[in-house]
Protein backbone atom coordinates (compact mmCIF):
# COMPACT_ATOMS: atom_id res chain seq x y z
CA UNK A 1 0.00 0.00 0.00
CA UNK A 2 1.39 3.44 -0.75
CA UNK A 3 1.77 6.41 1.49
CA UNK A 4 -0.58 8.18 -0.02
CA UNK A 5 -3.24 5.89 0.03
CA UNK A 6 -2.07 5.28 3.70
CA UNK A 7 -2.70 8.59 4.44
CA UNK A 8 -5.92 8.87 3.08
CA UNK A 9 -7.43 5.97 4.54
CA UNK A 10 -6.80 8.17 8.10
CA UNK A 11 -10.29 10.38 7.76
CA UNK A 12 -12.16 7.07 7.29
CA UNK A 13 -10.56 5.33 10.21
CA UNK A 14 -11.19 7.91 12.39
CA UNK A 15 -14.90 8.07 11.61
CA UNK A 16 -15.35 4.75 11.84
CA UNK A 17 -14.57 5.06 15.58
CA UNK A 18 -16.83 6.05 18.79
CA UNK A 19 -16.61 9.92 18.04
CA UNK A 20 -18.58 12.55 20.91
CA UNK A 21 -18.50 16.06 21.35
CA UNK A 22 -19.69 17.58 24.81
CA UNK A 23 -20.01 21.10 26.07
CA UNK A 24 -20.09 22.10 29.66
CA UNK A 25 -20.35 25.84 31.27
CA UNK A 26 -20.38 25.79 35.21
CA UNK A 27 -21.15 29.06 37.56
CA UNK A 28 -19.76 28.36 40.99
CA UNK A 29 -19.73 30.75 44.12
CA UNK A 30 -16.01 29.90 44.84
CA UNK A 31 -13.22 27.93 43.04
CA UNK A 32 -11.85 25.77 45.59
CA UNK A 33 -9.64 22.44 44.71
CA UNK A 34 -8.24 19.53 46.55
CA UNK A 35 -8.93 21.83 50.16
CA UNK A 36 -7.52 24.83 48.62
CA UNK A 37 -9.47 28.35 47.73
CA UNK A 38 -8.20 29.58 44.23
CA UNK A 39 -10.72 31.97 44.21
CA UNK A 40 -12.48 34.56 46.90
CA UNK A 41 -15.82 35.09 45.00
CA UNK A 42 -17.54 33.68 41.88
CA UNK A 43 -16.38 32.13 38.85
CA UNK A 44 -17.40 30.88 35.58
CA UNK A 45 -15.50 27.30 34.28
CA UNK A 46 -16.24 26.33 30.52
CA UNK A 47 -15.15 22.80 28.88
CA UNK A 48 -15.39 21.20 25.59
CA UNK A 49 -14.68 17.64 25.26
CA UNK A 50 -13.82 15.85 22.15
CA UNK A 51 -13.74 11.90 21.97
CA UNK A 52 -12.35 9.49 19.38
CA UNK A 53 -12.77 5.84 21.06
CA UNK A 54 -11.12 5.77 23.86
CA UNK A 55 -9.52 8.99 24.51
CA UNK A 56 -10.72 12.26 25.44
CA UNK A 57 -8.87 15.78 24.97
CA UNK A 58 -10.56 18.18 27.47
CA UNK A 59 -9.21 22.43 27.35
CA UNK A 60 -10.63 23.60 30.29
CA UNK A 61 -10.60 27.37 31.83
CA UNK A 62 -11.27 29.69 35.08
CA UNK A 63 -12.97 32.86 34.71
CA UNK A 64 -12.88 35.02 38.02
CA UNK A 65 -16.00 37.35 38.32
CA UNK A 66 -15.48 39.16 41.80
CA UNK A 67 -13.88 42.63 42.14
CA UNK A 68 -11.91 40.77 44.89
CA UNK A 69 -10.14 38.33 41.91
CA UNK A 70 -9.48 41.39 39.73
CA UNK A 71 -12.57 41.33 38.55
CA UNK A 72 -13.45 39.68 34.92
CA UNK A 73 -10.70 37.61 33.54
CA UNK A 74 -8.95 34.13 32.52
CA UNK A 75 -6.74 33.03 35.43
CA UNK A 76 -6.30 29.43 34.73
CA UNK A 77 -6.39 27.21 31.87
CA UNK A 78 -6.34 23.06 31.00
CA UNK A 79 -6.05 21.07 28.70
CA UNK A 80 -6.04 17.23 29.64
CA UNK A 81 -5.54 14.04 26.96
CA UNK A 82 -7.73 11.37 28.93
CA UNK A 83 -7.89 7.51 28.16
CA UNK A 84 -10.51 4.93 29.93
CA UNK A 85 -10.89 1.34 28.85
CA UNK A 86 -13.23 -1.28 30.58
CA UNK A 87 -11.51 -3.97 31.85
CA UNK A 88 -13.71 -6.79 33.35
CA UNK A 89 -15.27 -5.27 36.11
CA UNK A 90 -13.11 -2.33 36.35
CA UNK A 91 -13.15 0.79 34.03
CA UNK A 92 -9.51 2.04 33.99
CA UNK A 93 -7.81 5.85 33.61
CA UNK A 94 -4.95 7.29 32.62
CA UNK A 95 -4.26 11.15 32.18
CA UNK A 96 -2.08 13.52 31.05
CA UNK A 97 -2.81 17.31 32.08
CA UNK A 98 -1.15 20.93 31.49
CA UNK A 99 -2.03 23.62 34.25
CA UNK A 100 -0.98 27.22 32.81
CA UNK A 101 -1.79 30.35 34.57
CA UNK A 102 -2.66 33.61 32.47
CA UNK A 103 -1.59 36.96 34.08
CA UNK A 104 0.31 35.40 37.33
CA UNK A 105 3.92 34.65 38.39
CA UNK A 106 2.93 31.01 38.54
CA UNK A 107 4.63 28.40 36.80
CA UNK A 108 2.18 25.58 34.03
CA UNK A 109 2.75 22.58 35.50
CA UNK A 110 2.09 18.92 34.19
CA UNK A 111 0.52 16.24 36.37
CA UNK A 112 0.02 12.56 35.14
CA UNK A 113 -3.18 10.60 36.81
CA UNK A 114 -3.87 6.62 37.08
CA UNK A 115 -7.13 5.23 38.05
CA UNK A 116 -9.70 2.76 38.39
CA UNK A 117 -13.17 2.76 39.47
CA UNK A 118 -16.33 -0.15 40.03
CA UNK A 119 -19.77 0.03 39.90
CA UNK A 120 -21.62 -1.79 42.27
CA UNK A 121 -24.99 -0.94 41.34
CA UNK A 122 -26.29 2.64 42.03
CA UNK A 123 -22.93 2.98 43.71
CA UNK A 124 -19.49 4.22 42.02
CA UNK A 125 -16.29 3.97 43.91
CA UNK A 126 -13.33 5.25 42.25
CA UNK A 127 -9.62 5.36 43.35
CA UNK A 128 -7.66 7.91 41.64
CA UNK A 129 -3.63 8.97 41.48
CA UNK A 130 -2.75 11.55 40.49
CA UNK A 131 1.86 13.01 39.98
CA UNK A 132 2.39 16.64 39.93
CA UNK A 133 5.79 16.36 37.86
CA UNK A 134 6.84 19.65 36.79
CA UNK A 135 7.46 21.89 38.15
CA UNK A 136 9.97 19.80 40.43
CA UNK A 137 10.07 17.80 42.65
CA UNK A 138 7.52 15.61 41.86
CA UNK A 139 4.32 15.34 44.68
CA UNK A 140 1.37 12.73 45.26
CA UNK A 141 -2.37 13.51 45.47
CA UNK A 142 -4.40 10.58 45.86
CA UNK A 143 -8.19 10.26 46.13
CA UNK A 144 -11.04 7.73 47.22
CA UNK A 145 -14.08 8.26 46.34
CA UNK A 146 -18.08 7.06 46.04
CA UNK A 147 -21.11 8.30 44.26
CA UNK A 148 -24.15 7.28 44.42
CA UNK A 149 -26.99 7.85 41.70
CA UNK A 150 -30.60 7.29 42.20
CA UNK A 151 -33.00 7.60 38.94
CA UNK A 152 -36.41 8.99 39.39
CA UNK A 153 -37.58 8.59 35.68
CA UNK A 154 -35.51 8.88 32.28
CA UNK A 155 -34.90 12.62 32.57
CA UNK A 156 -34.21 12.98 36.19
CA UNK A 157 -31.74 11.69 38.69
CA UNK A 158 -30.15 12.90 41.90
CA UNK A 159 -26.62 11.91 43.28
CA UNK A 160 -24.65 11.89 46.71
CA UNK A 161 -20.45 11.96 46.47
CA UNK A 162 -18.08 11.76 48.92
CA UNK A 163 -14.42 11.86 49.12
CA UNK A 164 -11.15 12.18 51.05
CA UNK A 165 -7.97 13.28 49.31
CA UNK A 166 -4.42 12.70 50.74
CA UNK A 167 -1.38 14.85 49.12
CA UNK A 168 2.33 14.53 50.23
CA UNK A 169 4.69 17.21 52.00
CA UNK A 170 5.47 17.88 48.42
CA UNK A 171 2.08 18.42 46.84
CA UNK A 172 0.75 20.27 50.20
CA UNK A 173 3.29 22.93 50.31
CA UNK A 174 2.61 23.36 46.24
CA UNK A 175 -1.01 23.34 47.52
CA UNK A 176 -1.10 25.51 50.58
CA UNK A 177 2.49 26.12 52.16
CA UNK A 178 2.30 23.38 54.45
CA UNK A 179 5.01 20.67 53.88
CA UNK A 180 3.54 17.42 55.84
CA UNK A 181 2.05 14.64 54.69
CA UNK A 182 -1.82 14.80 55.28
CA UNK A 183 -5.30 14.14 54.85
CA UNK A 184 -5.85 17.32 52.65
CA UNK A 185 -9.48 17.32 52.15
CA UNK A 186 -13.01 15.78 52.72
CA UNK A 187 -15.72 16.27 50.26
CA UNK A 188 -19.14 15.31 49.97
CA UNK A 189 -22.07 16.81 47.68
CA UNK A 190 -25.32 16.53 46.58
CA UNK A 191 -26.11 16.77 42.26
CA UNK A 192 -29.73 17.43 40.73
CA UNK A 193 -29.67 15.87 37.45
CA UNK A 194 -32.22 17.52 34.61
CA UNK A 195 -32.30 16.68 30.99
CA UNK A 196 -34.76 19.21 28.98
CA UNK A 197 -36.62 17.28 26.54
CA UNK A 198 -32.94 16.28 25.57
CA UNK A 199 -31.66 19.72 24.50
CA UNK A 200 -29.64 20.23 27.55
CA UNK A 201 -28.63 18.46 30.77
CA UNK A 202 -28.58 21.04 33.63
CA UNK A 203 -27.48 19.90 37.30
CA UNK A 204 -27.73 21.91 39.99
CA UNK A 205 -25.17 21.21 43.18
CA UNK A 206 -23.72 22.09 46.92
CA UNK A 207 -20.88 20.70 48.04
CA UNK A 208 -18.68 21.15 51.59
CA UNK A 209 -15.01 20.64 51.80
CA UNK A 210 -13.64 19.83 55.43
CA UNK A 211 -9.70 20.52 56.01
CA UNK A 212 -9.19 17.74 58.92
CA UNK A 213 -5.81 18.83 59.25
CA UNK A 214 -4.88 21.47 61.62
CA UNK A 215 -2.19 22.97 60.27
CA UNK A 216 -3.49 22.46 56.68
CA UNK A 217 -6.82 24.25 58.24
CA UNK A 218 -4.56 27.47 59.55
CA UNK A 219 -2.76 28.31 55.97
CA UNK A 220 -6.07 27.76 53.71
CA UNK A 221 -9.24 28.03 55.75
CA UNK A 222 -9.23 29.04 59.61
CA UNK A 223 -13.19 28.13 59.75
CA UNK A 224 -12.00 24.76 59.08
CA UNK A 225 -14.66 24.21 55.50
CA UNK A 226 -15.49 25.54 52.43
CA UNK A 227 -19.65 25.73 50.96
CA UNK A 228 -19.81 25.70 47.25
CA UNK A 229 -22.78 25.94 45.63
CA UNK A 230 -23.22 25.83 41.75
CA UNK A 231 -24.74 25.36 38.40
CA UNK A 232 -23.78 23.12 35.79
CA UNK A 233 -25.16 23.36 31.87
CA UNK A 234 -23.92 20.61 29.23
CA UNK A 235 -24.92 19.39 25.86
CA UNK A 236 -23.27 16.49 24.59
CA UNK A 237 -23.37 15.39 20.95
């Protein structure tokens, strides 16, 4: 076979696989990740995911809205390459994501995630790994969690998560200044899942984050939790 055929054979490859397009616009009243506050008031956080098979590229962004963030403006954006595969009774992840930071003295930096997670039922429990490589040294944020869905008809659903994250001395002080080994977060929320007549999926949510550590609790949040309430809007194709 010649190169050019070769080469022209690609398009119809490619469309002969699994291909899905998704759009996702979330409002929150705070940004706050893995038990830290990147945000003091309101933000807006579009996505657009595009699938072939297997593997997912996500870009991802953080728009600040409060006069206390500077007001309007891009202050963080993703973009993550994503691959799942079902294996028996275990669907397994693997990531590769780029963290850049418009407008601040910060530097990108490039984590690499494992995974696996089982349905038992309504229930979904997930354990996720996740490297912060660059910028150097390397730290560890690992995360258990478990969601559970409950359908009320074919257009409505509600959920429960929970979660507890652990990050090393490395990862924490990256995180929050604090360079200790700790429990760095606990998590749980509550989802309202809407589809409207199929045009859009919207889901509602509130979710509390718990620093259990003390001294992980003094540098990010003296009260000791975070509320965040928030709106999601997605259309997938």
């Amino acid at each position: 076979m010649t190169k050019v055929v070769k080469w022209l054979m690609v398009p119809v490859v490619v469309f002969a696989l699994p291909v899905n397009f998704c759009f996702e616009l979330s409002g929150l009243s705070r940004y706050v990740d893995r038990g830290a506050a990147l945000s003091e008031g309101g933000v807006l956080q579009p996505a657009v995911s595009f699938g072939v098979a297997d593997v997912t590229l996500t870009p991802w962004a953080n728009l600040t809205l409060s006069g206390a963030d500077g007001g309007f403006g891009l202050n963080e954006f993703d973009l993550t390459l994503a691959w799942s595969r079902a294996v028996a009774d275990f669907n397994l992840l693997g990531m590769v994501g780029g963290y850049f930071y418009p407008g601040s003295e910060d530097e990108p930096e490039l984590e690499i995630g494992l995974g696996a997670s089982r349905c038992l039922g309504n229930l979904e429990l997930s354990l996720n790994n996740y490297f912060l490589t660059l910028p150097l040294p390397v730290g560890y944020y690992g995360e258990l969690s478990g969601v559970y869905t409950r359908e009320f008809s074919s257009c409505f659903s509600a959920d429960i998560r929970a979660s507890a994250g652990l990050g090393s001395a490395v990862f924490n002080e990256k995180n929050v200044g604090v360079q200790r080994w700790a429990v760095s977060v606990i998590e749980s929320e509550l989802g309202l899942n809407w589809s409207a007549g199929g045009l859009v999926n919207v889901r509602p949510f509130a979710r509390v984050a718990y620093l259990p550590d003390r001294q992980l609790r003094e540098a990010s949040a003296p009260r000791g939790w975070f509320f965040v309430a928030g709106l999601t809007i997605g259309k997938e194709f």
